[in-house]
C-alpha atoms as a PDB file:
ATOM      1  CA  UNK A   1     100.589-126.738  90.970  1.00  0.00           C
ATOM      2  CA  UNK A   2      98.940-125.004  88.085  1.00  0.00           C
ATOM      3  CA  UNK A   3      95.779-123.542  87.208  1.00  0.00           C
ATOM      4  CA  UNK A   4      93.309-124.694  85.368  1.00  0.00           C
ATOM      5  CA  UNK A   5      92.246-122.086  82.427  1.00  0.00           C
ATOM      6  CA  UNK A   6      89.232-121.483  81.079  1.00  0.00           C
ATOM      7  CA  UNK A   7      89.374-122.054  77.207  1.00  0.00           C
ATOM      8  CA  UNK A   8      88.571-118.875  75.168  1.00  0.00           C
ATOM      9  CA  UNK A   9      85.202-119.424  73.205  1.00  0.00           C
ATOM     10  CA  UNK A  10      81.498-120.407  73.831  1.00  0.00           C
ATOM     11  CA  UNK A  11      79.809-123.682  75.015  1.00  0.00           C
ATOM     12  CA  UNK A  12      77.314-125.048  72.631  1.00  0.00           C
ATOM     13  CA  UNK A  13      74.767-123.788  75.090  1.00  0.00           C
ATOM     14  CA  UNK A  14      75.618-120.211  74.851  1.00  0.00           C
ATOM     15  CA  UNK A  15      75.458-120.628  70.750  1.00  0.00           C
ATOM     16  CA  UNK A  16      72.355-122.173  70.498  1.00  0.00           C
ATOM     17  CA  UNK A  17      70.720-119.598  72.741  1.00  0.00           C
ATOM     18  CA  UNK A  18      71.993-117.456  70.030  1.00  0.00           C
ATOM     19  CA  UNK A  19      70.943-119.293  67.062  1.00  0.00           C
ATOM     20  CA  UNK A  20      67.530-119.159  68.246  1.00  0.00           C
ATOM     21  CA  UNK A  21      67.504-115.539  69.618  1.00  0.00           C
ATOM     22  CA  UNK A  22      68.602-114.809  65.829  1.00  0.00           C
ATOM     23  CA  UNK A  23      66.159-117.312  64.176  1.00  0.00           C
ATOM     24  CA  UNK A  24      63.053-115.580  66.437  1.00  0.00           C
ATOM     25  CA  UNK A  25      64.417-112.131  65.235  1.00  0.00           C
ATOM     26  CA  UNK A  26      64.521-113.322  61.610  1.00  0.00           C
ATOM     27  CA  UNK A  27      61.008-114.655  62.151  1.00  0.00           C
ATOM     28  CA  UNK A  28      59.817-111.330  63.073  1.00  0.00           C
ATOM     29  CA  UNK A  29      61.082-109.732  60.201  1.00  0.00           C
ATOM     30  CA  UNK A  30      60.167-111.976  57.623  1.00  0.00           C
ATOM     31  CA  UNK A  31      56.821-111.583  59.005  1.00  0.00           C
ATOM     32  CA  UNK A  32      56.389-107.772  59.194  1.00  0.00           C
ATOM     33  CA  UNK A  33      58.252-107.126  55.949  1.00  0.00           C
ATOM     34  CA  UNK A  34      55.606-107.753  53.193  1.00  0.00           C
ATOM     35  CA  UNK A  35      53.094-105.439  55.411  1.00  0.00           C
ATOM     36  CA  UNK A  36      56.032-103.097  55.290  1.00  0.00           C
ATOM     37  CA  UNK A  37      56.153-103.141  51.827  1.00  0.00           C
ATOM     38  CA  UNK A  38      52.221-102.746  51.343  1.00  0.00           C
ATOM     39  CA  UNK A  39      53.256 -99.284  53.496  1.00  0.00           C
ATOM     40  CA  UNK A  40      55.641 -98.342  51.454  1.00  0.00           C
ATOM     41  CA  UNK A  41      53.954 -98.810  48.456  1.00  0.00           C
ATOM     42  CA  UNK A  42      50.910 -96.815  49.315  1.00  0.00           C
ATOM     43  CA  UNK A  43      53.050 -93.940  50.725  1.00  0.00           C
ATOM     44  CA  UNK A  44      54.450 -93.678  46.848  1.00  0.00           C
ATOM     45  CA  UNK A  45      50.815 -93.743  45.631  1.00  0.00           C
ATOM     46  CA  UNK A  46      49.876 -91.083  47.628  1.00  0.00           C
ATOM     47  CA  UNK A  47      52.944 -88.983  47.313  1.00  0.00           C
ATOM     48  CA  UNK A  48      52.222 -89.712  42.873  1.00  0.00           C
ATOM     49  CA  UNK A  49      48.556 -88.807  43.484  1.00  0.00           C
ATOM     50  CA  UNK A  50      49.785 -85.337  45.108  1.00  0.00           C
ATOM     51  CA  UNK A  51      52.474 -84.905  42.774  1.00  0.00           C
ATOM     52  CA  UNK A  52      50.285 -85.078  39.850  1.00  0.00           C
ATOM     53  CA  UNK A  53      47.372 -83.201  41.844  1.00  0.00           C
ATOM     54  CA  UNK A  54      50.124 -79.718  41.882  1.00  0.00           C
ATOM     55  CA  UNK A  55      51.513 -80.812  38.098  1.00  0.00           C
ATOM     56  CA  UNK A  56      47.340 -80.040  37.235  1.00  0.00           C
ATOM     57  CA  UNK A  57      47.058 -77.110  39.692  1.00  0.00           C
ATOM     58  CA  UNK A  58      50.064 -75.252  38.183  1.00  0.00           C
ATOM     59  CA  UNK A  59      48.515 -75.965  34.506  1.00  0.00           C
ATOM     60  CA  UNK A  60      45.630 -74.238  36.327  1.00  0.00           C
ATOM     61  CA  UNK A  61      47.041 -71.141  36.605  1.00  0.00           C
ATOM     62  CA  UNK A  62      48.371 -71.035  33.603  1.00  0.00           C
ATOM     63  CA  UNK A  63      45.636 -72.106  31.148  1.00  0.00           C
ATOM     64  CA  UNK A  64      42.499 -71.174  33.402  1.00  0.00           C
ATOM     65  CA  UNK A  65      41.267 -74.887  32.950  1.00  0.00           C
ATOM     66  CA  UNK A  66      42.676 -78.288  33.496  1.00  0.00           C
ATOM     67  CA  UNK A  67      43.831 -80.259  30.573  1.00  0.00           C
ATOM     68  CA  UNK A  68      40.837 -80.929  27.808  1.00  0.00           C
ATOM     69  CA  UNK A  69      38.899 -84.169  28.386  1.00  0.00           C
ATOM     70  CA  UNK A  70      40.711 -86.471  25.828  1.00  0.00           C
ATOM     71  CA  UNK A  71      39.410 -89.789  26.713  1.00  0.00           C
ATOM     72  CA  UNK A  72      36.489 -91.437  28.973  1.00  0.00           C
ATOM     73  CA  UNK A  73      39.007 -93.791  30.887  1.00  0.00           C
ATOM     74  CA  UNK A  74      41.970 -92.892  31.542  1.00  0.00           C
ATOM     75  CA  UNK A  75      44.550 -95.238  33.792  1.00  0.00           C
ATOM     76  CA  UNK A  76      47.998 -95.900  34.211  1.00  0.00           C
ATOM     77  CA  UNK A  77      47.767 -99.195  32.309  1.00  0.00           C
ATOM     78  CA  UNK A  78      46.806 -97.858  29.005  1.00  0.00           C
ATOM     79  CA  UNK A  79      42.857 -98.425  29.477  1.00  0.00           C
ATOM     80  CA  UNK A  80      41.422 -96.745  26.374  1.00  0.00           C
ATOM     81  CA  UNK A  81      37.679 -95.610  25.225  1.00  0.00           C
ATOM     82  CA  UNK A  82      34.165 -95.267  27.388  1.00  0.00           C
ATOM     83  CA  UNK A  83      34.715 -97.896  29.353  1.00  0.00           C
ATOM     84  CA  UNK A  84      36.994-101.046  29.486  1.00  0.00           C
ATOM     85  CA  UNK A  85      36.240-104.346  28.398  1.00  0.00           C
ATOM     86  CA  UNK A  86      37.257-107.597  29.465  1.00  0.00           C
ATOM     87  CA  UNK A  87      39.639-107.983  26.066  1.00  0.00           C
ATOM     88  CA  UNK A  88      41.367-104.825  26.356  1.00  0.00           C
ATOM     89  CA  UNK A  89      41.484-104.260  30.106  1.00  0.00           C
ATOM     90  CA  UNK A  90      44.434-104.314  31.149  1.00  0.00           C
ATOM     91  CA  UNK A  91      46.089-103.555  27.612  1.00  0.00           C
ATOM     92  CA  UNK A  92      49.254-101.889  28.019  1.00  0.00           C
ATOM     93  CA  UNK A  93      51.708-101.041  30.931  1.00  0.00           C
ATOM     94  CA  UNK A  94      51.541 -97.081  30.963  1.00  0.00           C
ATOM     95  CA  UNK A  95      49.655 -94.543  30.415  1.00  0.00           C
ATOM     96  CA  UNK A  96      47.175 -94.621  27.130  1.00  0.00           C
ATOM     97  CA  UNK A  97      49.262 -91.872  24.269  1.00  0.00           C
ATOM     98  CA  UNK A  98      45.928 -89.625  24.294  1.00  0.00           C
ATOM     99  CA  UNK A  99      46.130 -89.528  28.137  1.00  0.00           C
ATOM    100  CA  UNK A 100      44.782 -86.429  29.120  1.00  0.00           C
ATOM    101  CA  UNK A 101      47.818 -85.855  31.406  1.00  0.00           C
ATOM    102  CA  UNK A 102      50.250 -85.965  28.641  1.00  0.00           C
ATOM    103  CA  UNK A 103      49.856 -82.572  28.258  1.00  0.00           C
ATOM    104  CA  UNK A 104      51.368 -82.163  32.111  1.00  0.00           C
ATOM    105  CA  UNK A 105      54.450 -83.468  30.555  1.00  0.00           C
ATOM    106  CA  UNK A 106      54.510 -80.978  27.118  1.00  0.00           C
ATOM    107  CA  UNK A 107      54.177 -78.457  29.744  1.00  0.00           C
ATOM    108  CA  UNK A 108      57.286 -79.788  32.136  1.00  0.00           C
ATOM    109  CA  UNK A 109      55.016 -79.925  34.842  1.00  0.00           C
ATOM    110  CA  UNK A 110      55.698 -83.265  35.182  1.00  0.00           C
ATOM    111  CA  UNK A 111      59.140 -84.838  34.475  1.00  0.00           C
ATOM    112  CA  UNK A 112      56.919 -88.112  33.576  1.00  0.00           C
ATOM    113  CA  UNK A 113      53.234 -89.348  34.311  1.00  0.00           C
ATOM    114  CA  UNK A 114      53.896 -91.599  37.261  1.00  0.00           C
ATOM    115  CA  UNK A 115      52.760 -95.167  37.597  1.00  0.00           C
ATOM    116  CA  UNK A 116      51.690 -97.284  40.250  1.00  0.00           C
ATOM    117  CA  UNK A 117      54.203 -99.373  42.076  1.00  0.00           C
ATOM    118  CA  UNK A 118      52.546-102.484  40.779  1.00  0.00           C
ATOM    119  CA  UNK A 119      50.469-101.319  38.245  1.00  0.00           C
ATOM    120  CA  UNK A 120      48.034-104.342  37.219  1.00  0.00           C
ATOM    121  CA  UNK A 121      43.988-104.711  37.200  1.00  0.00           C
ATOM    122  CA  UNK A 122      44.156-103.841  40.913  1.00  0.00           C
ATOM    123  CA  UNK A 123      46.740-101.738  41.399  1.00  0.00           C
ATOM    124  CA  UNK A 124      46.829 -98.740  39.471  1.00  0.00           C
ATOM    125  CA  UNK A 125      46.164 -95.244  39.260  1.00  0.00           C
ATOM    126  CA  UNK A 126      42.867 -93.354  37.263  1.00  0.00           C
ATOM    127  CA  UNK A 127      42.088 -89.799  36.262  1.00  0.00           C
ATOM    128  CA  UNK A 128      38.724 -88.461  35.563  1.00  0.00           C
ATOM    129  CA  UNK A 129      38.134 -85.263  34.576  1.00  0.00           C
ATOM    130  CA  UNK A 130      34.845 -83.221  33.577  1.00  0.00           C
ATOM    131  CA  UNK A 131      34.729 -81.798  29.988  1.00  0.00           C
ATOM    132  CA  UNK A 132      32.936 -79.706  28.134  1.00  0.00           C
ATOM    133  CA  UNK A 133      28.978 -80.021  29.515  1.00  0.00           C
ATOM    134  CA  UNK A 134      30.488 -83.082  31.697  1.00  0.00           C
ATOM    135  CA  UNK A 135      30.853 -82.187  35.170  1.00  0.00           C
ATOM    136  CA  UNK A 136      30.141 -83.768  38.860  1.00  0.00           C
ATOM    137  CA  UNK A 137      28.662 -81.119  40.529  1.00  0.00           C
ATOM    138  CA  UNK A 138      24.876 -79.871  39.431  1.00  0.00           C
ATOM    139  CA  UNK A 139      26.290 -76.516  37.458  1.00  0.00           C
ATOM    140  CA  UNK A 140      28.397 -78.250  35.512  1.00  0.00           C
ATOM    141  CA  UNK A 141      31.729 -77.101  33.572  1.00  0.00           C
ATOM    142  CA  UNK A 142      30.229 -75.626  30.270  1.00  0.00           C
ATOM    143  CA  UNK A 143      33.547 -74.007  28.967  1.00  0.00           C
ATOM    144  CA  UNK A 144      36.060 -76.581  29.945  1.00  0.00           C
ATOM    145  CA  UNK A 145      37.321 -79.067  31.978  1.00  0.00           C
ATOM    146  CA  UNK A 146      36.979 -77.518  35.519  1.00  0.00           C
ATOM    147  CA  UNK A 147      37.337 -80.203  37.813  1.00  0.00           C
ATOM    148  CA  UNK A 148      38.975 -84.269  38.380  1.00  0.00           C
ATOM    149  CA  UNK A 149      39.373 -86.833  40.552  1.00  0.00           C
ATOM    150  CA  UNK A 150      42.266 -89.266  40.953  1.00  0.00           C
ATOM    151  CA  UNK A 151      42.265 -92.294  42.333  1.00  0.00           C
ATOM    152  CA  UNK A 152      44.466 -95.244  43.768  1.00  0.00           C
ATOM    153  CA  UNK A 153      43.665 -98.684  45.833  1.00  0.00           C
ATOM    154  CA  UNK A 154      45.914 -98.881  48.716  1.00  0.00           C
ATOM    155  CA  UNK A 155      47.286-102.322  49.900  1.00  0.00           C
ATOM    156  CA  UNK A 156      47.207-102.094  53.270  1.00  0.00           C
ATOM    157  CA  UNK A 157      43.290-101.435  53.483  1.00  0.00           C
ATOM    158  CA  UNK A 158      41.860-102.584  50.542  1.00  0.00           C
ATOM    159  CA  UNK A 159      40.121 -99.230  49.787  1.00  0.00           C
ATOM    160  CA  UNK A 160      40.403 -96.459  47.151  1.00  0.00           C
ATOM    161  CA  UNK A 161      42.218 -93.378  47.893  1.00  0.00           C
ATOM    162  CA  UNK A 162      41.125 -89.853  46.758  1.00  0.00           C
ATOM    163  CA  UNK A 163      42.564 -86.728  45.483  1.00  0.00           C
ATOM    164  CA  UNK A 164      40.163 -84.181  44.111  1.00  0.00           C
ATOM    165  CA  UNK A 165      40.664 -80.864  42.264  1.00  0.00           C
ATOM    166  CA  UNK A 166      40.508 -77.877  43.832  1.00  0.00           C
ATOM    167  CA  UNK A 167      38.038 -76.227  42.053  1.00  0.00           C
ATOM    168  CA  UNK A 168      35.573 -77.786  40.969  1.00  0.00           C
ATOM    169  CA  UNK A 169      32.388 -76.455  39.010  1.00  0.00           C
ATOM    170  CA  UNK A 170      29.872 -74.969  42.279  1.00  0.00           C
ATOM    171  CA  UNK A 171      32.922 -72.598  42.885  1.00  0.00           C
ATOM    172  CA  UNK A 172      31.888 -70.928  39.330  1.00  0.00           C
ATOM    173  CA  UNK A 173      28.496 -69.293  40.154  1.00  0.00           C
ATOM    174  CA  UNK A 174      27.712 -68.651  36.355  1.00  0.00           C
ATOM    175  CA  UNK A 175      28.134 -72.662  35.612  1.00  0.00           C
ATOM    176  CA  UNK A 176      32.042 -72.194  34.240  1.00  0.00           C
ATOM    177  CA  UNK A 177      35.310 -70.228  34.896  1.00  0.00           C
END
């Protein structure tokens, strides 16, 4: 008499259960992976925000001052001038040539100004500095630029993220360096 023997392979049950186990799974992370991205994304703003924040602090102790107010607006996608308007806004795809952080990258402080990971009308990066009698806080910088700001919108909230000299013009009793 002789055995019957189980054939070697799966029932159509067993691969369907597996189908779907794998299609749920792939649901998941075609779900979670744009917010992923949006993470990722603002993670390299920040860490471009910091990098340029040392690049400005290391001019610092070099030149006394942070690099000379060159221009009123000044954004990773070549806004030019007091202000932008409508027509020119946004009119290029990296940083403006009279960018005041040019000079980061005469100095090899920077390897290369970065730019925002998308770098549109929403998405990209500004600098702001005080020059001379321009400031933020009420002594003002009367010698030379003495303090900035930088500033990014993150993705995954929506809001503006910060980075902020540090020095800025109260720590100068006498109104300057």
């Amino acid at each position: 008499m002789k055995k019957h023997q189980r054939a070697k392979g799966f029932t159509l049950i067993e691969l369907l259960i597996v189908i779907a186990i794998m299609g749920m799974m792939a649901s998941v992370l075609l779900v979670s992976y744009p917010s992923a991205m949006k993470s990722v994304r603002d993670g390299q703003r920040k860490r471009d925000l910091a990098s340029i924040r040392a690049a400005l602090e290391q001019y610092w102790d070099v030149y006394g001052r942070y690099p000379v107010e060159q221009m009123c607006t000044d954004s990773s996608i070549g806004c030019t001038g007091c202000g932008c308007v409508v027509d020119n806004f946004p009119n290029g795809s990296t940083w403006d040539g009279n960018s005041d952080l040019w000079d980061l990258v005469a100095e090899e402080y920077l390897p290369e100004i970065p730019l925002d990971p998308i770098n549109n009308a929403t998405y990209y990066y500004l600098y702001e500095s005080s020059g001379v009698n321009q400031g933020f806080g009420p002594n003002k910088c009367k010698v030379s630029t003495c303090e900035w700001y930088l500033r990014a919108r993150l993705e995954t909230t929506g809001n503006y993220y910060y980075v902020y000299s540090v020095r800025d013009a109260d720590d100068f009793p006498s109104g300057g360096p």
